[in-house]
Protein backbone atom coordinates (compact mmCIF):
# COMPACT_ATOMS: atom_id res chain seq x y z
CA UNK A 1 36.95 15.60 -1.72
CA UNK A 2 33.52 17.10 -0.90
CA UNK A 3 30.98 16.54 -3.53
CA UNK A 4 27.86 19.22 -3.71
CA UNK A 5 24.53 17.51 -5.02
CA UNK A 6 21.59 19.75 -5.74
CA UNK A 7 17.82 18.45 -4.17
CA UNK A 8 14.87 18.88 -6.51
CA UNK A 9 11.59 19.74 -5.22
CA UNK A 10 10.35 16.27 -6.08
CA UNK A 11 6.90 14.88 -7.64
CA UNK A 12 4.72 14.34 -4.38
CA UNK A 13 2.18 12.77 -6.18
CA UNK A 14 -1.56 13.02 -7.40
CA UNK A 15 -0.43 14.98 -10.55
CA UNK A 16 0.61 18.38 -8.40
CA UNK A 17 2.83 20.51 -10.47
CA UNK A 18 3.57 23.15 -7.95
CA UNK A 19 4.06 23.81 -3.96
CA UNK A 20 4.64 26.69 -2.10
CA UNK A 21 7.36 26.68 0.90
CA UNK A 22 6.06 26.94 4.16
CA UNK A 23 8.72 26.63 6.47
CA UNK A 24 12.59 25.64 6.18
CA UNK A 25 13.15 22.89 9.00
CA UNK A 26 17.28 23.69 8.08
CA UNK A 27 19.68 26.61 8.04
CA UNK A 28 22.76 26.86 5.37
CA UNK A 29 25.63 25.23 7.24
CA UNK A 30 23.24 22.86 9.16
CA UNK A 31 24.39 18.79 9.18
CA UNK A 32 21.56 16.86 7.68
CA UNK A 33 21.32 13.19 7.52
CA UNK A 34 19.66 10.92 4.68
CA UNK A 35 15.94 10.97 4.69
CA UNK A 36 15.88 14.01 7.01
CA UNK A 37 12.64 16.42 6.38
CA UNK A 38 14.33 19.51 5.22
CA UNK A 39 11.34 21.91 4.38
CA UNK A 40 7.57 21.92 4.95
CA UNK A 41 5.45 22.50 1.57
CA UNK A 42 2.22 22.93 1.23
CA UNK A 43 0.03 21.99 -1.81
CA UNK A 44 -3.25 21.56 -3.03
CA UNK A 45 -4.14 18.66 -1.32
CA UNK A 46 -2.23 18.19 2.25
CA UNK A 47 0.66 19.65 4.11
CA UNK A 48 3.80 17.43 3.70
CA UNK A 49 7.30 17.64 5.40
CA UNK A 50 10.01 16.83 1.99
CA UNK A 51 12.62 14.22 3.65
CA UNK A 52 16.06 14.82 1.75
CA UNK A 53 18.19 12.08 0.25
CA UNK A 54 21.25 13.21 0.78
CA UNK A 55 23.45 13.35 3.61
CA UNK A 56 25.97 16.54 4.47
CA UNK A 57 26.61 20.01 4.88
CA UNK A 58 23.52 22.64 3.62
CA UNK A 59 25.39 24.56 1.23
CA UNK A 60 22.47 26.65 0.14
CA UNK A 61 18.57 27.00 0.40
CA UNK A 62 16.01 28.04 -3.33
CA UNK A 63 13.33 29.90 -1.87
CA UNK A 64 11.66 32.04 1.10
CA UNK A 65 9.03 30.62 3.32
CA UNK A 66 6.14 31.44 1.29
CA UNK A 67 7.53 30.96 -2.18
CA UNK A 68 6.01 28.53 -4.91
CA UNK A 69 7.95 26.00 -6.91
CA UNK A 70 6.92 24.25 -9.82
CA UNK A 71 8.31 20.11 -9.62
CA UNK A 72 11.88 19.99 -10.68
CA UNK A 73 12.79 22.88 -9.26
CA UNK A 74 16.07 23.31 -7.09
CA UNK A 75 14.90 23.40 -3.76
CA UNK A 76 18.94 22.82 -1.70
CA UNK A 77 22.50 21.45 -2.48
CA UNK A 78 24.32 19.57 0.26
CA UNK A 79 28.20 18.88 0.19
CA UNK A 80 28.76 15.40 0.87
CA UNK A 81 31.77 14.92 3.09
CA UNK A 82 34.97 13.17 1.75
CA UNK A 83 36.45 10.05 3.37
CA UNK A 84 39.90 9.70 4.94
CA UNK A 85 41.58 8.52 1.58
CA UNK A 86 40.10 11.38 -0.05
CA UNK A 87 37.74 9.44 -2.04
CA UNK A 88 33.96 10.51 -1.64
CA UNK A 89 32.22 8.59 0.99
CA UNK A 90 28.98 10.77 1.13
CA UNK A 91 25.84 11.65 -1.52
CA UNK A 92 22.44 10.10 -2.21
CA UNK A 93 21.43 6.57 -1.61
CA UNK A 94 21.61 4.22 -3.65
CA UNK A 95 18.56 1.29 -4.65
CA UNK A 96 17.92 -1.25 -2.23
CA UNK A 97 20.04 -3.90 -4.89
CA UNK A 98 23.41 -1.38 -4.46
CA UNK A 99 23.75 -2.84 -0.87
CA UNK A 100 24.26 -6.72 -2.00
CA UNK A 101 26.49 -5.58 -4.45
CA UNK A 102 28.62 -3.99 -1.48
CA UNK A 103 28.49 -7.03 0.46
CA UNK A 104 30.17 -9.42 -2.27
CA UNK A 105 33.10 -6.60 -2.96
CA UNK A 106 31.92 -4.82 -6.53
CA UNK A 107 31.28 -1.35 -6.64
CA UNK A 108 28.04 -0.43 -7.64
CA UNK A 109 27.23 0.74 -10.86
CA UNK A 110 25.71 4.28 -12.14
CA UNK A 111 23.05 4.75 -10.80
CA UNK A 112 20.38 7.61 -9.45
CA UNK A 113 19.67 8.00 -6.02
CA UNK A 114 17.16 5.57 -4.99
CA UNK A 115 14.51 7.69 -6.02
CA UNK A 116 12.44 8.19 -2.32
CA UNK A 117 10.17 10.08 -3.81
CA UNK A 118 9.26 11.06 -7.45
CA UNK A 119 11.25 13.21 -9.68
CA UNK A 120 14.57 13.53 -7.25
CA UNK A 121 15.77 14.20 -11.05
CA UNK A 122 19.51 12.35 -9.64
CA UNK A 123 18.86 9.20 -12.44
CA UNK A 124 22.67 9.03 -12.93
CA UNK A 125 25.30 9.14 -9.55
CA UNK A 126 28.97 10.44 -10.18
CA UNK A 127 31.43 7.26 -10.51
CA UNK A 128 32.46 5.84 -6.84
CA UNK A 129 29.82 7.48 -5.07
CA UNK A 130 29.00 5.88 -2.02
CA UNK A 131 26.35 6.40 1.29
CA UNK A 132 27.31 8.57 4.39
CA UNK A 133 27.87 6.69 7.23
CA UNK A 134 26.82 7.51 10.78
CA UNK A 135 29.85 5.59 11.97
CA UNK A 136 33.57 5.13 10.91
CA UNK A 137 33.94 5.80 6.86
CA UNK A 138 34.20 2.54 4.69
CA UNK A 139 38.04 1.34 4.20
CA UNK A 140 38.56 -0.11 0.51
CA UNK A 141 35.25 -0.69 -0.53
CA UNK A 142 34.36 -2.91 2.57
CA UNK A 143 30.93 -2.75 4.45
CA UNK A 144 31.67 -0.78 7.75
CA UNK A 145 28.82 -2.33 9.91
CA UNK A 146 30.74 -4.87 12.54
CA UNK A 147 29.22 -8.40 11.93
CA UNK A 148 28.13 -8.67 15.46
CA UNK A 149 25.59 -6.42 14.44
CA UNK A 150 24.56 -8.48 12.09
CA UNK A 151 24.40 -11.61 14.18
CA UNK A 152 21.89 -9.80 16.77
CA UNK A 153 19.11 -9.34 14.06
CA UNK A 154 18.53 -13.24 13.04
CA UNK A 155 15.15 -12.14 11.29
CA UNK A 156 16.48 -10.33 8.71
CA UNK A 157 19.73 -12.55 8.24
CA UNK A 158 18.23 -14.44 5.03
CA UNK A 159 17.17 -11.18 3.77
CA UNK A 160 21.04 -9.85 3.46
CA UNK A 161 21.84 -12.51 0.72
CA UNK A 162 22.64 -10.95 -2.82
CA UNK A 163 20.12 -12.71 -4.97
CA UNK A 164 17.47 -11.38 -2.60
CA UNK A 165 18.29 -7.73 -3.93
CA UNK A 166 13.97 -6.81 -4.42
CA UNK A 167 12.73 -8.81 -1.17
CA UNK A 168 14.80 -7.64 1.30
CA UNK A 169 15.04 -4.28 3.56
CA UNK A 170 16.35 -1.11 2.41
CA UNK A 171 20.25 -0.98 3.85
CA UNK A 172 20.59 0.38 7.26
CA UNK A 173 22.63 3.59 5.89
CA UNK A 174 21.29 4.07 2.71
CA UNK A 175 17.67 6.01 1.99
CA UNK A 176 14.25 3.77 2.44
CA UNK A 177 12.89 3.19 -1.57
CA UNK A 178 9.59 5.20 -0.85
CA UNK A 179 7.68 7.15 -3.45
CA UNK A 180 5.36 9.31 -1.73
CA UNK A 181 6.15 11.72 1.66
CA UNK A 182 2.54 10.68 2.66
CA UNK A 183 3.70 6.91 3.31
CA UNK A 184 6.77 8.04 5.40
CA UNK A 185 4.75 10.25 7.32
CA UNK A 186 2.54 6.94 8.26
CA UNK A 187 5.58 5.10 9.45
CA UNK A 188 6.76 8.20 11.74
CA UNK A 189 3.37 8.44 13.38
CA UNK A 190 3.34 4.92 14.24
CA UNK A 191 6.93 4.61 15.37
CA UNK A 192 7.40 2.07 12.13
CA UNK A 193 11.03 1.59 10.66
CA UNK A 194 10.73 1.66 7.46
CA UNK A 195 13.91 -0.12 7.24
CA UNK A 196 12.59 -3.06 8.26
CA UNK A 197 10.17 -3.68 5.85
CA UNK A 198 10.37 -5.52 2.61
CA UNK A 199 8.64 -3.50 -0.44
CA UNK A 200 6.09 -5.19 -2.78
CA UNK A 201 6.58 -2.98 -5.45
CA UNK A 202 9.27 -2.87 -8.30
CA UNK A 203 12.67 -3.14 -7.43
CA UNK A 204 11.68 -3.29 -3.84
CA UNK A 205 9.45 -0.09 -3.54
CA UNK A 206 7.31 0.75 -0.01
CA UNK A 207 4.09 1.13 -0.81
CA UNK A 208 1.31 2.22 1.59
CA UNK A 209 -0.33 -1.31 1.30
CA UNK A 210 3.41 -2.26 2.48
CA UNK A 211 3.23 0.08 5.58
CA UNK A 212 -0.50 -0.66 6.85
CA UNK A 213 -0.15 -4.82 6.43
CA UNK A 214 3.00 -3.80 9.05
CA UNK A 215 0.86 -1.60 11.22
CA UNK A 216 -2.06 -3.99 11.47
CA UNK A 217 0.61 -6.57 12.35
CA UNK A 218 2.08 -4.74 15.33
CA UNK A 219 -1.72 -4.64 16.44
CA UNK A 220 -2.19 -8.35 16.35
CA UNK A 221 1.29 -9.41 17.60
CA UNK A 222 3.87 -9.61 20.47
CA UNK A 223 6.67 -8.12 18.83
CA UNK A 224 10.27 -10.28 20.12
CA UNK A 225 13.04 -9.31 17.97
CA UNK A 226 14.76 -6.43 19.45
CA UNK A 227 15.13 -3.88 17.09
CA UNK A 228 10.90 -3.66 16.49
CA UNK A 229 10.82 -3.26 20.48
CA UNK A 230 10.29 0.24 20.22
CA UNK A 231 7.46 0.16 17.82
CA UNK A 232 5.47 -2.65 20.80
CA UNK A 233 3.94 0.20 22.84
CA UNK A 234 2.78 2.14 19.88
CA UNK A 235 1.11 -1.45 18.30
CA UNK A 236 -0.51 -1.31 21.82
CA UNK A 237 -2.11 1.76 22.00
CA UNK A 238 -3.71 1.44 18.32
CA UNK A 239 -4.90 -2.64 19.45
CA UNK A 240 -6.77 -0.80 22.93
CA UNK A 241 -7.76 2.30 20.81
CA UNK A 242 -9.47 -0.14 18.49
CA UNK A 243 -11.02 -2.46 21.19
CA UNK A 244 -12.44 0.88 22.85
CA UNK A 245 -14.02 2.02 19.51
CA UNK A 246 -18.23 1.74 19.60
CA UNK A 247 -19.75 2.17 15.81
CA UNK A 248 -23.40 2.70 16.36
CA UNK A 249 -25.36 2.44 12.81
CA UNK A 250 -26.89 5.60 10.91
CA UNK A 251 -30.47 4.65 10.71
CA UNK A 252 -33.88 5.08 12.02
CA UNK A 253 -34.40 8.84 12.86
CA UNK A 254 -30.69 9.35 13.62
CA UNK A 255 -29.94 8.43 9.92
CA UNK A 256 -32.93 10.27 8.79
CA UNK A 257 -31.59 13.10 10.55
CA UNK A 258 -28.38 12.69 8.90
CA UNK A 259 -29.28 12.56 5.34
CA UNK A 260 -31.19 15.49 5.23
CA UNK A 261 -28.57 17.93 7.34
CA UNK A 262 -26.33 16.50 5.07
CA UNK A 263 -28.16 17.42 1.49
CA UNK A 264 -28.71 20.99 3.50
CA UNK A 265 -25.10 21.73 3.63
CA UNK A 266 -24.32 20.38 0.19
CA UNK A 267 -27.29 21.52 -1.63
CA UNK A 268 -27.63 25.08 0.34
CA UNK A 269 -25.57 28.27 0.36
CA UNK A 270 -26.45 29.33 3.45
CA UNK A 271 -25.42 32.43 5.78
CA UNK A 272 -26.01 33.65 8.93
CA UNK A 273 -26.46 36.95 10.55
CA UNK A 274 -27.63 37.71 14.20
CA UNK A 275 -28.51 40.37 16.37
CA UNK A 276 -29.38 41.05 20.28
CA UNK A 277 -32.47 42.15 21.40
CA UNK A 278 -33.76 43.35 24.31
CA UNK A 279 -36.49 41.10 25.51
CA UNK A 280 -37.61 42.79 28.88
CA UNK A 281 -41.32 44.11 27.14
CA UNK A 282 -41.95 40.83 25.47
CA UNK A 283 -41.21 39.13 28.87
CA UNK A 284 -43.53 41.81 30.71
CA UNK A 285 -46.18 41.69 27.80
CA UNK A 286 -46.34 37.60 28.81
CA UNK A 287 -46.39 38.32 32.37
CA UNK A 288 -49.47 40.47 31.60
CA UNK A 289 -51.24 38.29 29.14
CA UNK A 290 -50.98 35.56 31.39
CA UNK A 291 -52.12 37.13 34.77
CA UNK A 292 -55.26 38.11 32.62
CA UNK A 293 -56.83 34.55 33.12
CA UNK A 294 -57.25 31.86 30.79
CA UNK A 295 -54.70 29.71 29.01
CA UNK A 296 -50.98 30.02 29.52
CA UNK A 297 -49.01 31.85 26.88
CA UNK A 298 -45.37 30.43 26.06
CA UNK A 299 -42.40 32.33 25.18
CA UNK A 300 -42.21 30.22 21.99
CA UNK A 301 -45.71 31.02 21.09
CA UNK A 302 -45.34 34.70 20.74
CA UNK A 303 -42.09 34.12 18.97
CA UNK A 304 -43.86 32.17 15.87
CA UNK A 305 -45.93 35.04 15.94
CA UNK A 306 -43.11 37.41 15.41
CA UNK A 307 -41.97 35.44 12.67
CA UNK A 308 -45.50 34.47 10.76
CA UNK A 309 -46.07 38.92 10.79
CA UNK A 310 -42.39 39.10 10.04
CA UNK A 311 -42.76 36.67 6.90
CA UNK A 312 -45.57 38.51 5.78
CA UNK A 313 -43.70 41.70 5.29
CA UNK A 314 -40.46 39.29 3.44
CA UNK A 315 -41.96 36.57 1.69
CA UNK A 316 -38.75 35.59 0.08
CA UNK A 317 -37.80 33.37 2.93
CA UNK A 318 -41.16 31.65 2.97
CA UNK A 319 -39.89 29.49 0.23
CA UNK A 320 -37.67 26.48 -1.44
CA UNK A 321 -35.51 26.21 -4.29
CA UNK A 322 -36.54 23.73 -7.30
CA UNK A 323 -33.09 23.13 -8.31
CA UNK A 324 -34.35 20.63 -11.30
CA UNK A 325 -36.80 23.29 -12.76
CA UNK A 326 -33.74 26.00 -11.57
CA UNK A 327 -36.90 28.20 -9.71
CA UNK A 328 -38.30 29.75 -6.49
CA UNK A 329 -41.11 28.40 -5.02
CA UNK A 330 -42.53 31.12 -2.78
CA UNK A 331 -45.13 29.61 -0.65
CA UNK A 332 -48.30 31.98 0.72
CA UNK A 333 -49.10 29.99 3.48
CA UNK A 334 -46.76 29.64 7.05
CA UNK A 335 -46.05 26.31 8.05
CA UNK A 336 -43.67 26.63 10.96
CA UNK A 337 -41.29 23.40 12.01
CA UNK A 338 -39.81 23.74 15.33
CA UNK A 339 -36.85 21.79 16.44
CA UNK A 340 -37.88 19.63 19.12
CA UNK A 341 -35.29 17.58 21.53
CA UNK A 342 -36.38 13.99 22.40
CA UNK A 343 -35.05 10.63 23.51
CA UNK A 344 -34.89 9.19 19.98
CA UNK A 345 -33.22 12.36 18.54
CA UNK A 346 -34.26 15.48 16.87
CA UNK A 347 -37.51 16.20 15.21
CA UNK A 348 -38.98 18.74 13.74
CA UNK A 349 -43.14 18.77 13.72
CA UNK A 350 -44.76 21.17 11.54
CA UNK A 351 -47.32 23.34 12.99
CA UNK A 352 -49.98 24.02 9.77
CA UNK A 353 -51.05 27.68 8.67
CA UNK A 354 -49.44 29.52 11.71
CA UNK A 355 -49.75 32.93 10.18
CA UNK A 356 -53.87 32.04 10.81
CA UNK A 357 -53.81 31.41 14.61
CA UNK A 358 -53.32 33.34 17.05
CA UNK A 359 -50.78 33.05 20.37
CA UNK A 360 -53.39 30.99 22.06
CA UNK A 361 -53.85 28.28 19.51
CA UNK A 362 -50.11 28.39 18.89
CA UNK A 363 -49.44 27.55 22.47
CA UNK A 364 -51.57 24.43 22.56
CA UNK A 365 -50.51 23.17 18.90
CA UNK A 366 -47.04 23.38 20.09
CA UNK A 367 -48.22 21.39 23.72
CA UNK A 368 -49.58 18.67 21.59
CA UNK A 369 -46.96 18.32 18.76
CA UNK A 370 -44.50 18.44 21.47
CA UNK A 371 -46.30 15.74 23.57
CA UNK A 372 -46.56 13.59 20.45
CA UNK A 373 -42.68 13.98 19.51
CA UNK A 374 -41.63 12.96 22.98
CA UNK A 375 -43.98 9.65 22.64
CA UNK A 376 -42.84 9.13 19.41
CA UNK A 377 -46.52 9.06 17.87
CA UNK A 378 -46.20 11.69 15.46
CA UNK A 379 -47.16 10.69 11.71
CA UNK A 380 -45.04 11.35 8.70
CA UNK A 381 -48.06 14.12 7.89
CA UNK A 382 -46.88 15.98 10.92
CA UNK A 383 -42.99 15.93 10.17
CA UNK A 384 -43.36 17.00 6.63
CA UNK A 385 -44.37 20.04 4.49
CA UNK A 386 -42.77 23.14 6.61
CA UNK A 387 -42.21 26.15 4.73
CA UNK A 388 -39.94 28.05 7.60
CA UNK A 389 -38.04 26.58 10.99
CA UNK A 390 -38.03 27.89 14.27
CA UNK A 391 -34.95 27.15 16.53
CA UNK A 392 -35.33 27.80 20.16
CA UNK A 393 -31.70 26.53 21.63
CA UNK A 394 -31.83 28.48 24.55
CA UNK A 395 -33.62 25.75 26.11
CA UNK A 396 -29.89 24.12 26.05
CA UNK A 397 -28.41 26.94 27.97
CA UNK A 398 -27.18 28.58 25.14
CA UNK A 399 -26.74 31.61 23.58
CA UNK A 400 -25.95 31.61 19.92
CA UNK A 401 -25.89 28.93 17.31
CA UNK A 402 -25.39 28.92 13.49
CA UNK A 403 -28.32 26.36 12.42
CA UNK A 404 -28.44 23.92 9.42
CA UNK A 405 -31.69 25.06 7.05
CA UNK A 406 -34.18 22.27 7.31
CA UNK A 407 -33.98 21.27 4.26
CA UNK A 408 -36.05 22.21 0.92
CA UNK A 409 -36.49 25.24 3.48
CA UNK A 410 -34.93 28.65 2.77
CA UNK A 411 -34.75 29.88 6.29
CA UNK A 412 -34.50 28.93 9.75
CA UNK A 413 -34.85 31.59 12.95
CA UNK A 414 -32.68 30.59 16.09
CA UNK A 415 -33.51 31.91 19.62
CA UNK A 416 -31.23 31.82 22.37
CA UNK A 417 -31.19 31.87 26.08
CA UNK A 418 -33.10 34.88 27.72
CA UNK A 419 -30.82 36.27 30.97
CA UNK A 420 -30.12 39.18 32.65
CA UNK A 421 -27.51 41.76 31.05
CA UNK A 422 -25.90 45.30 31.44
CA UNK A 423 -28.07 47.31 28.57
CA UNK A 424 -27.88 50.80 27.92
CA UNK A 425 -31.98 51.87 27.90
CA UNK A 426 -32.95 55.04 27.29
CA UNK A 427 -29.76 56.55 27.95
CA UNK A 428 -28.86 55.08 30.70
CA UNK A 429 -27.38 51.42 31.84
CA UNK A 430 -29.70 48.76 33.22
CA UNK A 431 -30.21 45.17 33.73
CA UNK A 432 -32.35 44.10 31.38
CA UNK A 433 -33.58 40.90 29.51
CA UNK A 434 -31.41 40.13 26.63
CA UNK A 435 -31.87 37.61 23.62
CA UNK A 436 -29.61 36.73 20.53
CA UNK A 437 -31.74 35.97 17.79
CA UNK A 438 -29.84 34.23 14.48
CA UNK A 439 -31.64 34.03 10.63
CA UNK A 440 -29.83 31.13 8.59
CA UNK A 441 -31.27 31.93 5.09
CA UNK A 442 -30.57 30.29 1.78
CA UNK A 443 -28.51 32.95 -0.14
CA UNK A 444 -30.10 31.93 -3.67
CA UNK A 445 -33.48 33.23 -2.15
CA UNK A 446 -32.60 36.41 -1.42
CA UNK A 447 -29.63 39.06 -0.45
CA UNK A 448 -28.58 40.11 2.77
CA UNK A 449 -30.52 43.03 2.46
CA UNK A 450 -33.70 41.10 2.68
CA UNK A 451 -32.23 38.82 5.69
CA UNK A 452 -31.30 41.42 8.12
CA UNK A 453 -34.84 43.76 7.41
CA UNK A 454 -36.34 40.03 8.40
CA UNK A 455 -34.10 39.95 11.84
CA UNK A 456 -34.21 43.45 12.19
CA UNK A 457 -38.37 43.84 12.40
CA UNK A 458 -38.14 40.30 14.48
CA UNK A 459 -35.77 42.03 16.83
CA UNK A 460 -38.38 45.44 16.56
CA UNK A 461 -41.45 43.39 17.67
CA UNK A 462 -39.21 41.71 20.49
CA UNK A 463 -38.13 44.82 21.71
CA UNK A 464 -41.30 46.36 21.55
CA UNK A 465 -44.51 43.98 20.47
CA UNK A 466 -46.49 46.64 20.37
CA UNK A 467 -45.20 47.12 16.91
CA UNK A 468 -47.32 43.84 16.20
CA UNK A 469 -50.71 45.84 16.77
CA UNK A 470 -50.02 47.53 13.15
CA UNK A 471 -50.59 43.75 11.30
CA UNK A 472 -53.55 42.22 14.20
């Protein structure tokens, strides 16, 4: 007769107490065989498919998609199929040492299930209980796998020997002795049976260790014996993946570079907030200023000084945090960084007291800084001491960015692209010359409310920089 076994949601390691269902991979009346993933959980730490240990009939399902279960809990029951005697013939695996004790002609003992992952809670098995089998049911107690079978796999013939019960693979019908869902979910992705492995821990346990000595291996071998043939062409791929793998070291500016965007994004709670603007007076402004004679003014240069009349009206982004003394260091003087592209990677040279000089001496600071980046002859002096960043990625083709704070900075101002859009001005649409300007700001400095009057007035003086006449 039929025997119903109830699956607990087991222990899936790293000391989580709870997971919440996220999506049933059965139905009630489905056929499910042993170490088939019957539900999709999600906890704390990863997303894991649950295999079961039984195989059967779904009798019933604990749960909706979406509920959360505490370890232990009931999570299915599966009736385990009777044989043709009437004696049951189906219900959870056994441990790897039940399978010798088949081959000399004793029935096993009490036991639990195998235990292929923590907590099944099945320690003790009804009396007779025995594996499913894929094939014809067992007759008197007798193995059912055909000895030709047996003959074809020569590698594993010592390994079938009863004294060999914790150094041999898991049986071919029984579950695989595997704690953790993570370790199974290696095997699958690599196309490793896990059958065919011999645990190194107790009683015969899989261990990771177990699965990635078998997967490095595959990468280093020509696989013959027929039953790991399918697993060759997945050992192949990793061995080319590998060979086609270039490390190139973090060091010089690149590792420079990536030490200090890295302390930004742990150190700094930054946010971001952007608006368009409509750049077709600052353009024309330019135009003018330039056919006037003398020096050439860049686009860049009147932008730093938006931002050094802008940071005069907000001071709270012309500043750092002292995290050690727990302070604000608000800084009266503007010493703009730009971002500046070049062959060895991205600098940043600090142009000193910018709120003193005006859009010509910008211009030609920014020439020579830029000049001196691109050679690589600028001193540490000239890399160091910024209070506040200017970003101008529309030199990439782009329009919009969310920038990393240089850090101890508390602000950075990104420009994008200048092009030709639809705009509705005064009233009516036009093509105009539109801009998407972006403030990253360091949210212990200041609120939003102090960001977006910053953007805002930048976006003001773009629109119209003959609002900058009020502070010249």
């Amino acid at each position: 007769m039929a025997q119903v076994l109830e699956f607990k949601l087991p222990d899936l390691g790293e000391g989580l107490t709870e997971a919440e269902i996220v999506r049933w991979l059965v139905e009630v009346g489905d056929v499910v065989a042993v170490d088939q993933p019957v539900v999709e959980v999600e906890t704390a730490k990863a997303m894991v498919e649950v295999p079961c240990p039984y195989g059967g009939v779904v009798t019933a399902r604990f749960g909706e998609e979406g509920t959360e279960l505490p370890v232990g809990a009931p999570l299915l029951t599966v009736a385990v199929g009777g044989t043709a005697d009437g004696r049951p013939a189906g219900g959870a695996g056994t441990a790897a040492s039940a399978g010798a004790d088949r081959a000399g002609g004793r029935e096993p003992a009490a036991e639990g299930s195998g235990n292929v992952l923590v907590g099944y809670g099945t320690s003790e098995a009804p009396a007779r209980r025995r594996r499913v089998r894929p094939a014809a049911p067992a007759v008197n107690g007798r193995p059912r796998t055909p000895e030709p079978v047996r003959e074809t796999r020569p590698a594993d013939t010592p390994q079938t020997a009863p004294s060999a019960r914790t150094s041999r693979p898991a049986p071919e019908d029984g579950p695989v002795p595997v704690i953790s869902p993570l370790v199974r979910r290696l095997a699958r992705q690599n196309g490793l049976d896990l059958r065919k492995l011999t645990g190194s821990g107790p009683d015969g346990l899989i261990l990771r260790a177990d699965v990635e000595h078998a997967l490095r291996a595959a990468g280093t071998q020509d696989r013959t014996d027929t039953t790991t043939a399918a697993a060759t062409p997945a050992a192949a791929t990793r061995t080319t993946s590998t060979a086609s793998v270039t490390r190139v070291p973090l060091k010089g500016i690149r590792g420079a570079v990536a030490d200090k965007l890295s302390r930004s994004r742990t150190e700094i709670p930054d946010a971001t907030c952007w608006v368009d603007a409509d750049a077709t007076e600052l353009m024309r402004t330019r135009a003018a200023m330039n056919a006037a004679g003398g020096p050439k003014i860049s686009v860049l240069a009147l932008l730093a000084r938006i931002c050094t009349a802008a940071l005069a009206r907000f001071p709270e982004l012309n500043s750092s945090v002292d995290t050690e003394a727990r302070e604000i260091v608000r800084y009266a003087d503007v010493h703009l960084g730009f971002a500046a592209q070049t062959e060895r990677g991205l600098v940043v040279p600090v142009v000193r007291d910018a709120h003193s000089r005006d859009a010509e001496s910008l211009t030609a600071e920014f020439a020579r800084l830029t000049e001196a980046a691109r050679e690589g002859t600028l001193t540490p002096a000239q890399l160091t001491g910024g209070t506040f960043t200017l970003n101008n990625y529309g030199v990439f083709g782009v329009d919009g960015s969310t920038p990393i704070i240089n850090h101890p900075e508390a602000a950075m101002l990104g420009v994008g692209r200048i092009v030709p859009k639809p705009w509705v001005h005064e009233g009516e649409l036009a093509v105009r010359q539109v801009v998407q300007l972006s403030l990253t700001f360091d949210h212990r400095v200041c609120d939003g409310g102090t960001a977006g009057g910053f953007l805002r007035y930048v976006a003001d003086c773009v629109e119209q920089p003959a609002v900058l006449l009020r502070t010249l």
